[in-house]
Structures are given as C-alpha cells and as structure tokens.
Protein backbone atom coordinates (compact mmCIF):
# COMPACT_ATOMS: atom_id res chain seq x y z
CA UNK A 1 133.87 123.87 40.19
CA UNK A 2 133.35 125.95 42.89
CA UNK A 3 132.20 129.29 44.01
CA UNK A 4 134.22 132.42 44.15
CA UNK A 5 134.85 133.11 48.41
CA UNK A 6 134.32 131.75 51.42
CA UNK A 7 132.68 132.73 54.99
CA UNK A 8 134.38 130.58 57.55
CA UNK A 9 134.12 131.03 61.17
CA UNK A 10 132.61 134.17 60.29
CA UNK A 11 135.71 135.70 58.47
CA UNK A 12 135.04 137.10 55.19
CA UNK A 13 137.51 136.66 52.54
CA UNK A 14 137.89 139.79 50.50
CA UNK A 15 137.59 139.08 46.72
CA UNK A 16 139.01 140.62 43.99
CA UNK A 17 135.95 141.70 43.06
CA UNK A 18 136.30 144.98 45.62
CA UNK A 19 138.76 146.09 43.97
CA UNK A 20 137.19 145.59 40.46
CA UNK A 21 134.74 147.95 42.26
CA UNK A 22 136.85 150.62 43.73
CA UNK A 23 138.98 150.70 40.25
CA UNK A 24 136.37 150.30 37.50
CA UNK A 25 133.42 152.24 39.61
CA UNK A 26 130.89 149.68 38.83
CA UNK A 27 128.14 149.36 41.10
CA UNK A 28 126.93 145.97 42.20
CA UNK A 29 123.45 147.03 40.78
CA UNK A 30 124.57 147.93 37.30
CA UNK A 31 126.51 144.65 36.51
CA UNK A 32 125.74 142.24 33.92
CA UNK A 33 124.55 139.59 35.57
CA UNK A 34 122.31 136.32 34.03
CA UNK A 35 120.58 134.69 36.90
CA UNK A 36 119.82 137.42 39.60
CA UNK A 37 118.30 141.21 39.36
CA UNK A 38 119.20 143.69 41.85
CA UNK A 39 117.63 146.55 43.48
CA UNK A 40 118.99 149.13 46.07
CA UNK A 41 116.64 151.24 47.94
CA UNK A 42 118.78 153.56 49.23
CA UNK A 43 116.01 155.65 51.26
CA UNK A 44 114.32 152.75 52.97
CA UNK A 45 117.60 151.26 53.80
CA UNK A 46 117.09 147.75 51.42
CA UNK A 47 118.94 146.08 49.34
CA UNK A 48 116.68 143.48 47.54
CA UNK A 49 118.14 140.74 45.44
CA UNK A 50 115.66 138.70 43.46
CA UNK A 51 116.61 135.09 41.81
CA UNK A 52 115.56 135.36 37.66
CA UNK A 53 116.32 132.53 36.19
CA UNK A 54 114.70 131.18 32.93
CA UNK A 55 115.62 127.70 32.90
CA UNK A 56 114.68 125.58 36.42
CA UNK A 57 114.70 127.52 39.05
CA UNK A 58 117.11 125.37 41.26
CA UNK A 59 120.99 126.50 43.09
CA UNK A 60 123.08 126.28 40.05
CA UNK A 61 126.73 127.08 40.68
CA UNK A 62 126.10 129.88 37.94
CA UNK A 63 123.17 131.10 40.53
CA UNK A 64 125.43 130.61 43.44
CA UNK A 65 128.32 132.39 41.97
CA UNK A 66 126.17 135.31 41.82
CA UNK A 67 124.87 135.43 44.92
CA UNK A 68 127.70 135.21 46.24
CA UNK A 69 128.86 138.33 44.34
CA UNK A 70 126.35 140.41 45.97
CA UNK A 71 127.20 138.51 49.66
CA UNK A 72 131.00 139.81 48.81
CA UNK A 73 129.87 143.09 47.65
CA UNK A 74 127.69 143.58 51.29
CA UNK A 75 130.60 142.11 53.30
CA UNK A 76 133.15 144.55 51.42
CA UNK A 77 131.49 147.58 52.14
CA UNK A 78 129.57 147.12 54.98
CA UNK A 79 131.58 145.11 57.29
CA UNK A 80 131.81 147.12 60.72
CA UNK A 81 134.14 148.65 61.85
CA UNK A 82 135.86 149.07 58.62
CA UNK A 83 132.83 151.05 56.82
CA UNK A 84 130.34 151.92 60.17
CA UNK A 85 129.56 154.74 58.42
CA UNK A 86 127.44 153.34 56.14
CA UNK A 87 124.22 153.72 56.45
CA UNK A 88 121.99 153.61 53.36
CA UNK A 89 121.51 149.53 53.89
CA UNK A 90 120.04 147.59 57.37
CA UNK A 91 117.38 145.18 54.86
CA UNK A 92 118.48 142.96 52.89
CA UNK A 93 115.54 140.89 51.05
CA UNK A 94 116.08 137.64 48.77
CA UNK A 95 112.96 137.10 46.76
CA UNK A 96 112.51 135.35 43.02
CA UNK A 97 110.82 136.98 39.61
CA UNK A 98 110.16 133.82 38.14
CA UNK A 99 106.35 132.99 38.56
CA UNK A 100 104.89 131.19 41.50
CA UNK A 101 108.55 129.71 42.33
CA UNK A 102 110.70 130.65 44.70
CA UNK A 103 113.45 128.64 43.92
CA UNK A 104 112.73 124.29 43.79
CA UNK A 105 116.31 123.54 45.38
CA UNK A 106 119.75 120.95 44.24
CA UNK A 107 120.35 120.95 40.36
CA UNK A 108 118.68 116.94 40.54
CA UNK A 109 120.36 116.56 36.97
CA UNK A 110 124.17 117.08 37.95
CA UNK A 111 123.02 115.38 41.39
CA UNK A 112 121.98 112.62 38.72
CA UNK A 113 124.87 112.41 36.86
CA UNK A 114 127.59 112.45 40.32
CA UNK A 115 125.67 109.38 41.77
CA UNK A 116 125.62 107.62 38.27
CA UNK A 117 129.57 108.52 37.70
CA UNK A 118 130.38 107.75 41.71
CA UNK A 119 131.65 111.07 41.57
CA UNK A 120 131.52 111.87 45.74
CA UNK A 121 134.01 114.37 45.28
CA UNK A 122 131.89 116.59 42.65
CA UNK A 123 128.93 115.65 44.95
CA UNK A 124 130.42 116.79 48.33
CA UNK A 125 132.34 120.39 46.29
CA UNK A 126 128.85 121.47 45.36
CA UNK A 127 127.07 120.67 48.72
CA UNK A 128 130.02 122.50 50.68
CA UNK A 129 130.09 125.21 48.52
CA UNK A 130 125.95 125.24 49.17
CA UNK A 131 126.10 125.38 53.27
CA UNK A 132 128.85 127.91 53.14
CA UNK A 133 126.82 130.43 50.94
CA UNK A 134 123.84 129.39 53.92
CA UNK A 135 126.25 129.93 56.62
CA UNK A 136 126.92 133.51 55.04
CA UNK A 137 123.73 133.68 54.88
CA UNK A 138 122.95 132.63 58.53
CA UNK A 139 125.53 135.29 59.80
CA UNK A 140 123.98 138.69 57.81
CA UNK A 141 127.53 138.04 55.28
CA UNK A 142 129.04 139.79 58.77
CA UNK A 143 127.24 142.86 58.28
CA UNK A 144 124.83 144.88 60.68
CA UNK A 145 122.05 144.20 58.83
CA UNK A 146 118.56 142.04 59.07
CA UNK A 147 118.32 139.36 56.72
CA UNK A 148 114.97 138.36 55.12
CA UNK A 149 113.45 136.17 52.82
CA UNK A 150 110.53 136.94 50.34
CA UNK A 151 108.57 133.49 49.42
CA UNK A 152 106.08 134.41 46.87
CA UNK A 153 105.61 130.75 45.69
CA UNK A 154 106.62 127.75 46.08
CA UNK A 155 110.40 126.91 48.21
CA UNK A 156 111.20 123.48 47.85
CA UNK A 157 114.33 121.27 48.86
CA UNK A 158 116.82 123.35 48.99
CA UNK A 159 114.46 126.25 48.26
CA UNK A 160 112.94 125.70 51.30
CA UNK A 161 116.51 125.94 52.81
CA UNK A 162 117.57 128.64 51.71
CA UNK A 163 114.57 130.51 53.02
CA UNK A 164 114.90 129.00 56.60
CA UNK A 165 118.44 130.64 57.16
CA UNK A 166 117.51 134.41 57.09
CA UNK A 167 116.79 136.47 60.31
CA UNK A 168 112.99 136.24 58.94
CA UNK A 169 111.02 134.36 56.58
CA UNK A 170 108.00 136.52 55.03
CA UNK A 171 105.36 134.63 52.75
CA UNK A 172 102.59 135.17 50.98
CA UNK A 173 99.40 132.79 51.47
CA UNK A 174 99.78 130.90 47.88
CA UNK A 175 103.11 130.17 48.77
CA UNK A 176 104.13 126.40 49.58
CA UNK A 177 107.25 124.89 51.24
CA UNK A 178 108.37 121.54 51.96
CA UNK A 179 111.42 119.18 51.88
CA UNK A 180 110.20 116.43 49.42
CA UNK A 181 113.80 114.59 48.97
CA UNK A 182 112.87 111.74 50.56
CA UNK A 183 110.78 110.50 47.73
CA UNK A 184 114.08 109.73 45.86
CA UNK A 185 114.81 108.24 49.25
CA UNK A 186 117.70 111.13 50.38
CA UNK A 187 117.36 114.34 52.94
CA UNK A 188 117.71 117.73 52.58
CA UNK A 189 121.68 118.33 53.18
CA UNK A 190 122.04 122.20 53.37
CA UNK A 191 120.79 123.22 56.44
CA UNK A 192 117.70 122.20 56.91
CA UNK A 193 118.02 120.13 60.03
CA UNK A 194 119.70 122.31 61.62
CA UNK A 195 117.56 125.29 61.04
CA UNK A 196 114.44 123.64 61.53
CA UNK A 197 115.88 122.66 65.20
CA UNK A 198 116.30 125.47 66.03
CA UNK A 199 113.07 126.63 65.08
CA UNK A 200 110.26 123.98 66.18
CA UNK A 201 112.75 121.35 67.24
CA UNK A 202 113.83 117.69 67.18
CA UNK A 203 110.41 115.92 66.81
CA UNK A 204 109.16 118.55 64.19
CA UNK A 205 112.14 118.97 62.02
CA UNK A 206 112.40 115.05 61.77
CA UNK A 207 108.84 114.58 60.76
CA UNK A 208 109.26 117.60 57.71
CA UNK A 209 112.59 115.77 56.60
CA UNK A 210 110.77 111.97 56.59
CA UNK A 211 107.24 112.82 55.49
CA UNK A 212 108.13 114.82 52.52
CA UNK A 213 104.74 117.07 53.05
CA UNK A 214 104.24 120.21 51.02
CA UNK A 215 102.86 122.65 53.69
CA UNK A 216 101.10 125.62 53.21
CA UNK A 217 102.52 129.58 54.48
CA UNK A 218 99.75 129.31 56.74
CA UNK A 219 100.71 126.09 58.26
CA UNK A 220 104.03 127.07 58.75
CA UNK A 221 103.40 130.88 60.02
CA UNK A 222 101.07 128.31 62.51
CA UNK A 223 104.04 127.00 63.60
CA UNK A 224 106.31 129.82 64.11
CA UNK A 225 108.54 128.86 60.78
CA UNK A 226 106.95 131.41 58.65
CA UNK A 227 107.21 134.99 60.61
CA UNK A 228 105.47 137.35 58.55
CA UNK A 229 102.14 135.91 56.62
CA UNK A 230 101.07 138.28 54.33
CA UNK A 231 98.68 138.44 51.03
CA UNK A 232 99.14 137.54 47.71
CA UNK A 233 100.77 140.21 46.08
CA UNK A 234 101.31 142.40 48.85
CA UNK A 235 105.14 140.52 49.95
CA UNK A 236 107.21 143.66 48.85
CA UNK A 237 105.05 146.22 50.15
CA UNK A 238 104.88 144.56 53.36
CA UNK A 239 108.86 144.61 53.72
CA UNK A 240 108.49 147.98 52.96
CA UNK A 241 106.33 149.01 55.70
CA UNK A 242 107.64 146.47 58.06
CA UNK A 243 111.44 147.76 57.71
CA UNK A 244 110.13 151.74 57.29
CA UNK A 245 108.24 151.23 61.40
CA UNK A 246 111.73 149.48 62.34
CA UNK A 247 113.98 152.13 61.76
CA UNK A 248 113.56 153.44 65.10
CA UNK A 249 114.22 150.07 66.78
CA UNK A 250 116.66 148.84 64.24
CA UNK A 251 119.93 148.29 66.70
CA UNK A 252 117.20 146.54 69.45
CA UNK A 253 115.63 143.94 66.39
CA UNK A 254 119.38 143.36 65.13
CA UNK A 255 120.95 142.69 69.05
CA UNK A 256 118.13 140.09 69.42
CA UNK A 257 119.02 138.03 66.44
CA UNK A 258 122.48 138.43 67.15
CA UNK A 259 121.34 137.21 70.44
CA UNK A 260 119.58 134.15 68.94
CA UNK A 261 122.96 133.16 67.24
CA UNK A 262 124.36 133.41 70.27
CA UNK A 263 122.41 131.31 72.08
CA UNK A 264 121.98 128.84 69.63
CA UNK A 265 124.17 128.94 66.89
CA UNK A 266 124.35 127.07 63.89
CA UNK A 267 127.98 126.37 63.16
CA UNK A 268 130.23 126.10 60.17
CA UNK A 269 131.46 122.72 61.34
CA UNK A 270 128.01 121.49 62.09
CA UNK A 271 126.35 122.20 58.50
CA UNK A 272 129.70 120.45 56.73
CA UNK A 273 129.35 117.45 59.13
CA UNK A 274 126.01 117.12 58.05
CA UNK A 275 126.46 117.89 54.14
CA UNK A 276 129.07 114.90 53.81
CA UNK A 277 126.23 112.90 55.48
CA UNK A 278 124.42 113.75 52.45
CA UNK A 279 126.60 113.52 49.80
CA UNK A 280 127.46 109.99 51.30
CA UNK A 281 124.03 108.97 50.92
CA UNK A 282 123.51 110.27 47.87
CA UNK A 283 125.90 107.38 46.71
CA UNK A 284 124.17 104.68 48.38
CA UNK A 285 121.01 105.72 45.71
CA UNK A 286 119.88 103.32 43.47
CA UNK A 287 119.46 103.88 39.47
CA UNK A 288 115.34 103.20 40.34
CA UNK A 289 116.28 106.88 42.67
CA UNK A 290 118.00 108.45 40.53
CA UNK A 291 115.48 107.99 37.93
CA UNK A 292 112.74 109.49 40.57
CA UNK A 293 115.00 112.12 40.84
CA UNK A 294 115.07 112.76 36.96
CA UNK A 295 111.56 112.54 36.47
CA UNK A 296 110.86 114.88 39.41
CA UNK A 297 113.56 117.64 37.36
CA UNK A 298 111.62 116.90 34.13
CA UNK A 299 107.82 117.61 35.93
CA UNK A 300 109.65 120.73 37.65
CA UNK A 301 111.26 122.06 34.15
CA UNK A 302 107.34 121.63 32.28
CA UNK A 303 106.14 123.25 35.14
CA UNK A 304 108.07 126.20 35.00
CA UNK A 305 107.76 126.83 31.24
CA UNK A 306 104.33 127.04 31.51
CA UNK A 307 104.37 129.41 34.42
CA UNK A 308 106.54 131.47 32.20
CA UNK A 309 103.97 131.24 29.13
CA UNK A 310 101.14 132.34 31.74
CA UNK A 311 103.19 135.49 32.97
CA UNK A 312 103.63 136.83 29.18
C-alpha cells in the first residue's frame, strides 16, 4: 500500500484530486475525512491541520493518505508561479486534538508483523512513503509559505519527526519529545538524523537517537530544537499573534528559511538512503524486540483511551 503522490526533487505531482476539486467544487475543508480536521483562517493567512485520531495516535497509511491530501491540495493551488496570486494562506500549522499526544510515531503493530513475516519490502514501502511525506514537508509542499508545528503533548518516534521537519517547532511546556526506538534496539528512520544535524549537530543528534531520553519543551527550546516555548494552553493563540506581527516581514522570514535549505539541505536521496538503513535493521530484530515493541503499542493504546475518557 502506498500513499496517493509524490514530492521528488521538489516536483509536485498533480493528483487527480485537483481536478475532483475544480469539477465537484469541494473545498479541502469540507471533505469527509476520518483521521484529520481542518481549519482555514482565511484573514490571518493559516491554514491549520490538526491530527484526530481515536485509535493510537501513530502515522497510519490511512493518516498519511490524508495528509497528504491536504499537502496536494496546498501544492495545487498555491504553487508559484502558477497561482502567485493567492494570498489568503503564508501559515500553515500541524497540531493534534487528541489529548496530551501529539502523535507517538511508526504503527509498531504492522512494524511487528513485517519483521515477523520478513516482509522488507512492506517494511521499506511504508518507510519511503513516510520520508517523502517529510521531505514535502521539509520543502513548504513547494509553496511560499512557513511551515510550523504545534506540539501540545507528547511527540514521540516518529512524532518527534515529524515535528522536527517544519520551518518552526512551537511547544507548549507539558509537552515531551524524544526518540525512544532504541529500547526495541532500532533508530528513528524518517528523518530524524538528519534533521537533528542540522539543528544541534553530530554529537547531539547521536546521543537523542542512542539514549532514548524523553526531554522536556524546555530542554529542547534550551537547545535551540524547540523555537517557540509557550504555555499550556496558549499554543494556538500564540501562532496567532506570532504570524499576525509577521505579516509585514513575511517575504524576509520565508527568504531565510529558504536560505537555510539552501545552505544545508536535507535531500530526497539522503532521507531514502537512510530509511532502507532502517528497514534493514528492522529485520535483524529479534522476536524478544519485537515483543518490546508490542508491549510498548499496548502501554501507548491504554494510555490513550484513558486520555480520551479524561477529555469527556
């Protein structure tokens, strides 16, 4: 299974889905859709699309396929030159409704059941399908926009990942990230090496990929991961303010992270290279692993239910 399009070498593929939309007049933000909620504020120039799933909140390919409906969507009708005159979206915010969570990372079940069936094809199709969503991601799906992630709880794995790719990573102070793979004795595959490089480096992305250490917003806005620390509660209101004061400098904040690509890009080729790495160690697991892995899916799905209990 895979997803739906493809960003490579920063060419978007246009889907059919455009011209659902230019036929059928459906709006991205009035479709039916199961695992993500959408909001476009057309006055404050942000588009904000939040992950609301019921079951674990991990990158399902039903999540991803999603996603990557919106990504389409933005690179259909915002792409320059073809629709420059655009100008009702330069934010766009990925954040999560489900309680305290921001999203725990892989689906560890059908991770599970590839390693158990030696199924390196199955394993390698959903991690490339994974780092090209990030590298869409990575690239503002070729838009002029600023890309920006709202963690509101915990971003774990490939969470954690996902979060690290955007232009800028706001959190609130309750909210935890970390890379805890290696406790099943694997890494984090989709990007997080090479994002973390790029942010505090060799010696400090190493030691978050082999410790495993949950790590506070604090600690990481310490460290210059996290850019924008805010309160609890107060993420969305924050964006708001922060993006309504940026207007003016909008095309000065957007050069300088296109600037920052330039200077040190993270490359197609680079996050594939380093996804087969994973899936190819992700074979090497043993069943005593795998089981880790289970038990970890298990403690994240009780964990999530009751979260949902508390927020009714």
């Amino acid at each position: 299974m895979a997803f739906h399009s493809r960003v490579i070498d920063g060419a978007v593929e246009k889907p059919v889905l455009a011209l659902q939309e230019r036929v059928l007049g459906i709006p991205i933000t009035e479709r039916n859709f199961r695992e993500i909620s959408l909001r476009h504020d057309r006055e404050d120039k942000i588009f904000w699309c939040f992950m609301d799933q019921t079951g674990r909140p991990s990158y399902t390919y039903s999540l991803g396929a999603e996603i990557q409906q919106v990504q389409d969507w933005i690179a259909n009708n915002y792409t320059i030159p073809a629709n420059s005159a655009h100008d009702d979206l330069r934010y766009f915010v990925c954040g999560s409704k489900t309680p305290g969570i921001y999203n725990l990372g892989g689906d560890l079940r059908h991770f599970a059941e590839c390693i158990r069936n030696r199924d390196l094809a199955a394993m390698r199709s959903y991690a490339e399908t994974c780092v090209r969503m990030q590298y869409a991601n990575a690239n503002s799906f070729g838009a002029p926009i600023i890309t920006m992630a709202l963690v509101q709880g915990d971003a774990l794995g490939g969470g954690f990942e996902h979060a690290l790719a955007f232009d800028i990573l706001v959190a609130e102070r309750s909210a935890r990230m970390g890379l805890p793979e290696i406790i099943f004795n694997l890494f984090p595959g989709m990007g997080a090496y090479s994002f973390l490089l790029r942010r505090v480096g060799r010696k400090t992305a190493e030691s978050f990929i082999l410790e495993g250490k949950i790590h506070s917003a604090e600690e990481l806005y310490d460290l210059g991961i996290v850019d924008i620390l805010v309160d609890d509660g107060q993420g969305e209101a924050a964006i708001v303010e922060y993006c309504q004061k940026g207007q003016a400098r909008f095309a000065a904040e957007r050069a300088v992270y296109l600037a920052r690509r330039a200077a040190d890009p993270v490359e197609l080729e680079e996050l594939l290279r380093i996804t087969n790495i994973w899936a190819e160690t992700a074979m090497t697991l043993t069943e005593a692993d795998v089981r880790k892995m289970e038990r970890l899916a298990d403690a994240q799905e009780r964990r999530i239910q009751r979260s949902l209990k508390a927020a009714v």
